[in-house]
C-alpha atoms as a PDB file:
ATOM      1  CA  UNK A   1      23.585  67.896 123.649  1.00  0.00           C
ATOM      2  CA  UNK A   2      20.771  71.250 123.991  1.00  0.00           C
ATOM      3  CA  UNK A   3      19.433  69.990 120.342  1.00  0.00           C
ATOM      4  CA  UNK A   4      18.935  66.567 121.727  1.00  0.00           C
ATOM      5  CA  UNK A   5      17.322  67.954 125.127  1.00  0.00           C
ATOM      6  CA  UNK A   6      15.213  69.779 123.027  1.00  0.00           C
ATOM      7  CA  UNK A   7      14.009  67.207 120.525  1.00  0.00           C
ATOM      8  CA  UNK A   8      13.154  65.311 123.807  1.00  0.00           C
ATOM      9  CA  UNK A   9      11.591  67.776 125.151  1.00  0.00           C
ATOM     10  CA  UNK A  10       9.643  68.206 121.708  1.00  0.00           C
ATOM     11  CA  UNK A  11       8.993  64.947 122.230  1.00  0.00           C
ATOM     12  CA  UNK A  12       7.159  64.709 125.432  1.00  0.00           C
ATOM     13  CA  UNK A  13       5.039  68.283 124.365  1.00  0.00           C
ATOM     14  CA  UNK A  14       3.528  65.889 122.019  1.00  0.00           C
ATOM     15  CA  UNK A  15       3.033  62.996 123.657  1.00  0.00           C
ATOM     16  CA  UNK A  16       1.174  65.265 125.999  1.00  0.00           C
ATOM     17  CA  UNK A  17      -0.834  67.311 123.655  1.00  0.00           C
ATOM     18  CA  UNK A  18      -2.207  63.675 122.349  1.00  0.00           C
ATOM     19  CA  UNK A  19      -3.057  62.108 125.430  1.00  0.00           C
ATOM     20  CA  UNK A  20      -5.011  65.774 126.192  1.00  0.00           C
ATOM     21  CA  UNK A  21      -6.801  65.209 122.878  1.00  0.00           C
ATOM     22  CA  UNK A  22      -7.921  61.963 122.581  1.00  0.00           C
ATOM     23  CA  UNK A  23     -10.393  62.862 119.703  1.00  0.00           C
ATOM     24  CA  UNK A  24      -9.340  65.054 116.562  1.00  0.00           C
ATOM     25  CA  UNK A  25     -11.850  67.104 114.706  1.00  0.00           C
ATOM     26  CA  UNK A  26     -11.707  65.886 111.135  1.00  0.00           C
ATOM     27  CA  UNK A  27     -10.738  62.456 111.937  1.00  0.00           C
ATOM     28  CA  UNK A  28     -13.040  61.379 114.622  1.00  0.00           C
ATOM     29  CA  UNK A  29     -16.245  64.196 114.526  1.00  0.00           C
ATOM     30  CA  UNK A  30     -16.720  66.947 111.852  1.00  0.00           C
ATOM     31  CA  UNK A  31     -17.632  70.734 112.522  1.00  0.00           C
ATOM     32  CA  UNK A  32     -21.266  71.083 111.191  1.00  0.00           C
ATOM     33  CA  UNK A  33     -20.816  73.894 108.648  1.00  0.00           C
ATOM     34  CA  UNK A  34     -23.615  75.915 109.704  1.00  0.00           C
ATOM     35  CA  UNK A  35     -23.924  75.170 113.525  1.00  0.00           C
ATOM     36  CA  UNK A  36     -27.311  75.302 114.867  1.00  0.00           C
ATOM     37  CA  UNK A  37     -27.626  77.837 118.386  1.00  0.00           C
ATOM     38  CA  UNK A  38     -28.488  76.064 121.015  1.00  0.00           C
ATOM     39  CA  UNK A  39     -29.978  77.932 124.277  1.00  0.00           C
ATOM     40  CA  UNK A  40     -30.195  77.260 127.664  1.00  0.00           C
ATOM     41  CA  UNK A  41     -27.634  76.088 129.900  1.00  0.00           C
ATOM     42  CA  UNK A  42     -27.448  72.409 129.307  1.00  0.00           C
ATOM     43  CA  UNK A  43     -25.363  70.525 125.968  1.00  0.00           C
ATOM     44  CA  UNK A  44     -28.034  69.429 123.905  1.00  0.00           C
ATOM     45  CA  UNK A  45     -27.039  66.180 122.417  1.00  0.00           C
ATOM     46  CA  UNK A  46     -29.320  64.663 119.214  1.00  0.00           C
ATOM     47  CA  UNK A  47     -29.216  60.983 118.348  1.00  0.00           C
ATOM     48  CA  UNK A  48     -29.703  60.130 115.219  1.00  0.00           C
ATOM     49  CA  UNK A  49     -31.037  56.465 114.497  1.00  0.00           C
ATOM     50  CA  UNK A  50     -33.693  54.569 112.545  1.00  0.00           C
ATOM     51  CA  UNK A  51     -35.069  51.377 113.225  1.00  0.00           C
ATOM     52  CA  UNK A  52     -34.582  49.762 110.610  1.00  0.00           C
ATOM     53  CA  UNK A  53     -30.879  50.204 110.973  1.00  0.00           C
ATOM     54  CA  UNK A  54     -28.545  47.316 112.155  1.00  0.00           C
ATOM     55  CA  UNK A  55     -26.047  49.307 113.646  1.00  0.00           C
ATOM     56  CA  UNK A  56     -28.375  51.448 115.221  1.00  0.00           C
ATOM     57  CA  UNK A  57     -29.615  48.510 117.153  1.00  0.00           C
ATOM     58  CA  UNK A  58     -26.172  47.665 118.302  1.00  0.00           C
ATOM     59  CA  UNK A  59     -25.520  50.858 119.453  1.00  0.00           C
ATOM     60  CA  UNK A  60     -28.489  50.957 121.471  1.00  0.00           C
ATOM     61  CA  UNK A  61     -27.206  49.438 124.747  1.00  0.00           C
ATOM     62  CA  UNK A  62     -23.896  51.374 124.031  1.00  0.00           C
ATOM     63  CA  UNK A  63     -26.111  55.344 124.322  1.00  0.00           C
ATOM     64  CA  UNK A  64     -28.724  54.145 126.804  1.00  0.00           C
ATOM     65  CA  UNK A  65     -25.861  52.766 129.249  1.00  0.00           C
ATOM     66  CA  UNK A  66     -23.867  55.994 128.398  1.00  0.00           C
ATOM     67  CA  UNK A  67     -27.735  58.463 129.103  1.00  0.00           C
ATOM     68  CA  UNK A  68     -28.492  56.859 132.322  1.00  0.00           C
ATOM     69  CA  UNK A  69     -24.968  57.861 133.211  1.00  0.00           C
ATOM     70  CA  UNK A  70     -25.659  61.710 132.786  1.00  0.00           C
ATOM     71  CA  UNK A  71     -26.491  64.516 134.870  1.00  0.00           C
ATOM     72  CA  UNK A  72     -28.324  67.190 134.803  1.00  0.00           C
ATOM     73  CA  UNK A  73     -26.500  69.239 132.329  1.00  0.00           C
ATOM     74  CA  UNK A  74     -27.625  66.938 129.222  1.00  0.00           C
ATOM     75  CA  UNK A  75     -30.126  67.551 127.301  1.00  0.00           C
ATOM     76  CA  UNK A  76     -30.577  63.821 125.180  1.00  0.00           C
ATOM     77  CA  UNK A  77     -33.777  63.600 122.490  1.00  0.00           C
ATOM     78  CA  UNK A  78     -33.835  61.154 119.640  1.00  0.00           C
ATOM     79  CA  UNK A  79     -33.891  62.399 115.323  1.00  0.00           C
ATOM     80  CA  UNK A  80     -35.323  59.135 113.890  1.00  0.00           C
ATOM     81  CA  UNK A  81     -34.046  59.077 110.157  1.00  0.00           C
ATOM     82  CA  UNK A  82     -35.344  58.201 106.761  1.00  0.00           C
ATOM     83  CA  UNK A  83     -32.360  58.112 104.512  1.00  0.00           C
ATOM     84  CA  UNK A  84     -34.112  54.782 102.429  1.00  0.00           C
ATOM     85  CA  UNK A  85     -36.923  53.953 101.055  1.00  0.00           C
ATOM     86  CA  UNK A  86     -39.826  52.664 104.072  1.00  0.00           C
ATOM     87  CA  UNK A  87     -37.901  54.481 106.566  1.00  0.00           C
ATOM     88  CA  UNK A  88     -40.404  57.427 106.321  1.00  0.00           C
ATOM     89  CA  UNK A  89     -43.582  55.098 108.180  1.00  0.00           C
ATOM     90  CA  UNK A  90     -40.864  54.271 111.397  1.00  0.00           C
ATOM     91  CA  UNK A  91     -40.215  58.322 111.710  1.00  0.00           C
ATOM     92  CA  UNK A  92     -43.688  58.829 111.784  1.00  0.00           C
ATOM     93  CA  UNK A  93     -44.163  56.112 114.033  1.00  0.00           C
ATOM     94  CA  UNK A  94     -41.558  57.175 116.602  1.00  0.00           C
ATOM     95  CA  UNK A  95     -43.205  61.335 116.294  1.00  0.00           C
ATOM     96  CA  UNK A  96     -47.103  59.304 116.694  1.00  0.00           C
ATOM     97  CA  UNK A  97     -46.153  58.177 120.003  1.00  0.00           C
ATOM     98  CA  UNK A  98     -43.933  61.010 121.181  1.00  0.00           C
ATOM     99  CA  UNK A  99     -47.562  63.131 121.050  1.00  0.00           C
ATOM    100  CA  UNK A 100     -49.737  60.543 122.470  1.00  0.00           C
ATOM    101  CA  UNK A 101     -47.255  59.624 125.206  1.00  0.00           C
ATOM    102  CA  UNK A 102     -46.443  56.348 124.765  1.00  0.00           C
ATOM    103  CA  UNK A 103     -44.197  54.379 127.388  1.00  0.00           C
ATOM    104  CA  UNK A 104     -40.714  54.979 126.624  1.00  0.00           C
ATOM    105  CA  UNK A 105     -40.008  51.275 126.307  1.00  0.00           C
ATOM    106  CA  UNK A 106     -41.679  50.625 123.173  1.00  0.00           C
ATOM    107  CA  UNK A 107     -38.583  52.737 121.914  1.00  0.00           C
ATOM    108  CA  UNK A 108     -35.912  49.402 122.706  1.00  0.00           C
ATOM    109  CA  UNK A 109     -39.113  47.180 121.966  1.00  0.00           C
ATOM    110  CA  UNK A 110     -39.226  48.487 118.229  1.00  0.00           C
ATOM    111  CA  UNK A 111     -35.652  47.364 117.901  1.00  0.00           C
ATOM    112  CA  UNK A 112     -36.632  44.046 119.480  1.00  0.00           C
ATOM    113  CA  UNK A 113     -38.890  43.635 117.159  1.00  0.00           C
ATOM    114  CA  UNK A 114     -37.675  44.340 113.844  1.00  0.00           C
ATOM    115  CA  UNK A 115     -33.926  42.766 114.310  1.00  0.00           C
ATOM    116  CA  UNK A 116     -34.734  40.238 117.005  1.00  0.00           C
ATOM    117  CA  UNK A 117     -37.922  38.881 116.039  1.00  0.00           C
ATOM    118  CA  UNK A 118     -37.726  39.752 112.532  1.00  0.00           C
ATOM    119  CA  UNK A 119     -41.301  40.608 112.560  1.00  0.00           C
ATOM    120  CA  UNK A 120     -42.857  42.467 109.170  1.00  0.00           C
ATOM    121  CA  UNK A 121     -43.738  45.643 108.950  1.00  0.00           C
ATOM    122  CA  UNK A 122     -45.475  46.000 105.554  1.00  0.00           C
ATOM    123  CA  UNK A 123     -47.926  49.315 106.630  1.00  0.00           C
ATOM    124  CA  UNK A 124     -48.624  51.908 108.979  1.00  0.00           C
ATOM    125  CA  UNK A 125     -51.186  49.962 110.145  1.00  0.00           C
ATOM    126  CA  UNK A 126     -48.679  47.233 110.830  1.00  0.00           C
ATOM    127  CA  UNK A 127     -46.675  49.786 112.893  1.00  0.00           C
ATOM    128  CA  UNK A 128     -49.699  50.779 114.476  1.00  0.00           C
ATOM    129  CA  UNK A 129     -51.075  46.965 115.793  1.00  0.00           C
ATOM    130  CA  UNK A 130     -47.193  46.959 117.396  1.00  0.00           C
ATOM    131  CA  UNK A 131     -48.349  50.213 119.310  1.00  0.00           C
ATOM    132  CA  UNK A 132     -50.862  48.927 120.642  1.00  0.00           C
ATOM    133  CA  UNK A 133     -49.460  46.684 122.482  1.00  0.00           C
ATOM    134  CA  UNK A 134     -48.349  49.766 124.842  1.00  0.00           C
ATOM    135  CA  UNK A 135     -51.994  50.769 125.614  1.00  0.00           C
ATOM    136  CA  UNK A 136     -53.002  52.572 122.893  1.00  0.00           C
ATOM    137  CA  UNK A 137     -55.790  51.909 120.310  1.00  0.00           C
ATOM    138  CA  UNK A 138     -54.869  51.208 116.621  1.00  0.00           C
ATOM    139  CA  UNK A 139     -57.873  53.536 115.177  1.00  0.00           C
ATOM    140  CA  UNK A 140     -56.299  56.324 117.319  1.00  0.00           C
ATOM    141  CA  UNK A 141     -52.579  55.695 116.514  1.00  0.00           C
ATOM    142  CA  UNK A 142     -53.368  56.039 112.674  1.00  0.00           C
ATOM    143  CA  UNK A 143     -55.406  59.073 113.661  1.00  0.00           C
ATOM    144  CA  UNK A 144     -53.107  60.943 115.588  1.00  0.00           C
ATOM    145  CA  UNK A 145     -50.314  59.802 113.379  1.00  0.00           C
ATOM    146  CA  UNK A 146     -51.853  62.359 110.301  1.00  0.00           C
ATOM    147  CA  UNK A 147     -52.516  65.291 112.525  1.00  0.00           C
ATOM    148  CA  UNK A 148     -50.860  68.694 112.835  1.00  0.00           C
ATOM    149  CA  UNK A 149     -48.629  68.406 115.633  1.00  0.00           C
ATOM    150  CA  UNK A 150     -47.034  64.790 114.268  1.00  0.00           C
ATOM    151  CA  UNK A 151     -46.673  66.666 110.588  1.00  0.00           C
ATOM    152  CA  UNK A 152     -44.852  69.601 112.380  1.00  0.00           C
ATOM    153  CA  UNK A 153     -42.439  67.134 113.669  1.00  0.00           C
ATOM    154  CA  UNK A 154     -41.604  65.488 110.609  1.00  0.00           C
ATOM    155  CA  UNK A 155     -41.229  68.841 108.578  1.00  0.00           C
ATOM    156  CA  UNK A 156     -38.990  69.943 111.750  1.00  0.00           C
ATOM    157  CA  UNK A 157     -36.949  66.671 111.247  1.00  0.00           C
ATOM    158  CA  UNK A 158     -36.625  66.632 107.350  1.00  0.00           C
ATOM    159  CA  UNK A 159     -35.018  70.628 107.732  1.00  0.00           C
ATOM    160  CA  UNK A 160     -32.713  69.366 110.834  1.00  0.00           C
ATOM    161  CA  UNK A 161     -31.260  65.953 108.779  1.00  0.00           C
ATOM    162  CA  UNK A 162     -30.167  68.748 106.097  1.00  0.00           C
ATOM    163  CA  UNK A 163     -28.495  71.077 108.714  1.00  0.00           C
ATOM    164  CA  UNK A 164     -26.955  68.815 110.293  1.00  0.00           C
ATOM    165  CA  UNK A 165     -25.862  67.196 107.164  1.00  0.00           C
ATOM    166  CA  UNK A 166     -27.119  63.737 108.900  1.00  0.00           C
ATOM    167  CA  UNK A 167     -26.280  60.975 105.853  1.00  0.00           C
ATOM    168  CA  UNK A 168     -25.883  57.551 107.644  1.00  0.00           C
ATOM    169  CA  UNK A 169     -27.241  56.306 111.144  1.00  0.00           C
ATOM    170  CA  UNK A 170     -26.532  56.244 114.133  1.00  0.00           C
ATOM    171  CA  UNK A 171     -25.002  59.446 114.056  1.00  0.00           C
ATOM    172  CA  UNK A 172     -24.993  61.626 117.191  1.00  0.00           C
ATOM    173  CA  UNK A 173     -25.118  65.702 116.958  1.00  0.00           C
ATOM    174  CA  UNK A 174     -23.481  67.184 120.202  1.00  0.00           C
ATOM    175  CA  UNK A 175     -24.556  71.121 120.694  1.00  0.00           C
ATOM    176  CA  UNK A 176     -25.390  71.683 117.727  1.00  0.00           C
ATOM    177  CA  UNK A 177     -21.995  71.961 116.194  1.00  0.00           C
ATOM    178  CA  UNK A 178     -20.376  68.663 116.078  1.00  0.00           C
ATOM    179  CA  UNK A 179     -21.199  65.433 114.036  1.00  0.00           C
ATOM    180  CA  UNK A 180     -20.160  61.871 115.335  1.00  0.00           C
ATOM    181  CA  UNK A 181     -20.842  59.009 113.348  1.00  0.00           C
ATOM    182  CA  UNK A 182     -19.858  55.794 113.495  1.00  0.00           C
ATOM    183  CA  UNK A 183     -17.818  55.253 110.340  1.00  0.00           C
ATOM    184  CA  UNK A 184     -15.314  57.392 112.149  1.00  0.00           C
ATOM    185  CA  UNK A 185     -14.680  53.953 115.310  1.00  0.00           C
ATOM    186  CA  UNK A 186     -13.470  51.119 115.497  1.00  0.00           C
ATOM    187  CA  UNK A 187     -16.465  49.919 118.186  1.00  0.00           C
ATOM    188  CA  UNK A 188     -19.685  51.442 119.158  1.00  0.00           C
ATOM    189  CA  UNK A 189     -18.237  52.354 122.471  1.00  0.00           C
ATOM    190  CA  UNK A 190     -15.133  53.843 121.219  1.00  0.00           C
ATOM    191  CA  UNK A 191     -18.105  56.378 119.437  1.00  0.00           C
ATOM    192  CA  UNK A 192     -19.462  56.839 122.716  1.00  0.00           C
ATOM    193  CA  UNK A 193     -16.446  57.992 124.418  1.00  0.00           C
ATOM    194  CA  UNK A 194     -16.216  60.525 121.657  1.00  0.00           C
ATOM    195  CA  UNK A 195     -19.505  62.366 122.177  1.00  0.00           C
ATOM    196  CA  UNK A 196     -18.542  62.582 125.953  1.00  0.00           C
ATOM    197  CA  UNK A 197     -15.569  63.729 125.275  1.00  0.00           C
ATOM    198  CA  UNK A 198     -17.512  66.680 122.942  1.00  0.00           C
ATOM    199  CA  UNK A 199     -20.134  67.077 125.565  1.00  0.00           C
ATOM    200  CA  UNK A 200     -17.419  67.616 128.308  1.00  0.00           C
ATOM    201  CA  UNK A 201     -15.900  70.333 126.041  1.00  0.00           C
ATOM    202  CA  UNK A 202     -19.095  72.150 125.365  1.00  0.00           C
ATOM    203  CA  UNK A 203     -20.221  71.984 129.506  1.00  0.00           C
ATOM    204  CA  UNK A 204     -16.707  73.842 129.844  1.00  0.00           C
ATOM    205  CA  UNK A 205     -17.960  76.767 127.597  1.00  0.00           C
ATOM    206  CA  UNK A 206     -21.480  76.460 129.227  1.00  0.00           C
ATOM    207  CA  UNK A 207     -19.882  77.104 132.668  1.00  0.00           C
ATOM    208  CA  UNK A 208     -19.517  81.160 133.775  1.00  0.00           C
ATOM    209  CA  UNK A 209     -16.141  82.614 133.155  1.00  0.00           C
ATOM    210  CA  UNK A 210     -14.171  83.909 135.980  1.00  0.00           C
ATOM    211  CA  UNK A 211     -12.606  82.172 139.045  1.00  0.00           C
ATOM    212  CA  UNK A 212     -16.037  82.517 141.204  1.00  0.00           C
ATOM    213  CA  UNK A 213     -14.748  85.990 142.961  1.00  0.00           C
ATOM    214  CA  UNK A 214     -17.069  88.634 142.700  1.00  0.00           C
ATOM    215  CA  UNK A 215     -15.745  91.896 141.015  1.00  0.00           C
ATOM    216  CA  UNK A 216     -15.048  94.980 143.160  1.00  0.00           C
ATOM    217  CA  UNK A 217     -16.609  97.828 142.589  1.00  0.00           C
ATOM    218  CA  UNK A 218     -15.632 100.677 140.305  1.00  0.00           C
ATOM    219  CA  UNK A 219     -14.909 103.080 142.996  1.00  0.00           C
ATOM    220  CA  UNK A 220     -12.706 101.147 145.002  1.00  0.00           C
ATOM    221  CA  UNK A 221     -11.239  99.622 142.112  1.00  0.00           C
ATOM    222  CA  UNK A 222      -8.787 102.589 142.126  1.00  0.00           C
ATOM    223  CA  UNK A 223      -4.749 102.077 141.716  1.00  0.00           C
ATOM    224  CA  UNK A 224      -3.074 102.889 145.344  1.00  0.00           C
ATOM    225  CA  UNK A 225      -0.802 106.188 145.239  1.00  0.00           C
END
């Protein structure tokens, strides 16, 4: 009777541990090998996408619904890839009008146009007439789109794909440390839950330890006699 109360009690220890841990490292998000530091007291979390992607255009309603739902301890930027051939022109593209400030919803329009549409992009200057339907002119969109600042960002982006070991989109990078991609899911949304769960985990660690009382001080921190 005690070694069946304790295999049942085994039993529910388990069954608890899993519904704790929704999410297993290995299975459903990988431990970057060489985790990038991340400072500041926010999680940093990285999408990875590129628009040429199909799934990265279903996923789309999935991570905006899931980044208008965050407060203020996210910190949510975009790593548009290049992992085939013509990629390279829409990372550019994306970088262009990150430095000349285009209106963030040329970012869903992009998607719009390449899977819903099915419009051609053949050049840059292709790219850049689409651009300019957000108010800026072609000539300067090619411009800026070879200067410095643009060419920082896409040297910063090729060295972060590699540390990240980023080799399929969308993939999501929460902190720094963990890698979510969507090969791991059954659905796009199941993915999402998944990168809460990580960022909910890494808040945790973010938060001061202690339980809020402040510390006495050494001299009347003395045992009583």
């Amino acid at each position: 009777m005690l070694k069946f109360t304790t295999a049942i009690v085994g039993l529910i220890v388990l069954a608890g541990s899993a519904m704790a841990e929704p999410f297993t490292e290995g299975e459903h998000y990988q431990r970057i090998a060489t985790p990038v530091s991340v400072s500041g007291d926010r999680v940093e979390v990285i999408e990875a996408f590129a628009y040429p992607c199909p799934a990265c255009r279903n996923f789309l309603p999935h991570i905006q619904s899931w980044e208008e739902e965050q407060d203020g301890n996210v910190d949510f930027r975009r790593l548009p890839i290049a992992l085939q051939r013509g990629w390279d022109l829409f990372a550019r593209a994306y970088y262009t009008a990150q430095v000349m400030g285009v209106d963030e919803g040329a970012h869903e329009a992009m998607f719009h146009a390449l899977h819903d549409e099915r419009r051609q992009f053949r050049s840059f200057d292709d790219v850049a007439e689409f651009y300019s339907d957000f108010g800026v002119e072609k000539a300067d969109f090619v411009s800026t789109s070879e200067s410095f600042a643009v060419d920082s960002r896409m040297r910063q982006n090729r060295n972060q794909v590699r540390q990240f070991g980023i080799r399929s989109t969308p993939t999501v990078i929460v902190h720094g440390k963990w890698r979510v991609q969507l090969n791991s899911f059954d659905s796009y949304q199941q993915m999402v839950e998944a990168v809460q769960y990580l960022v909910e985990r890494e808040a945790a660690n973010l938060e001061p330890a202690g339980d809020g009382t402040e510390p006495a001080d050494e001299e009347d921190a003395g045992t009583a006699s």
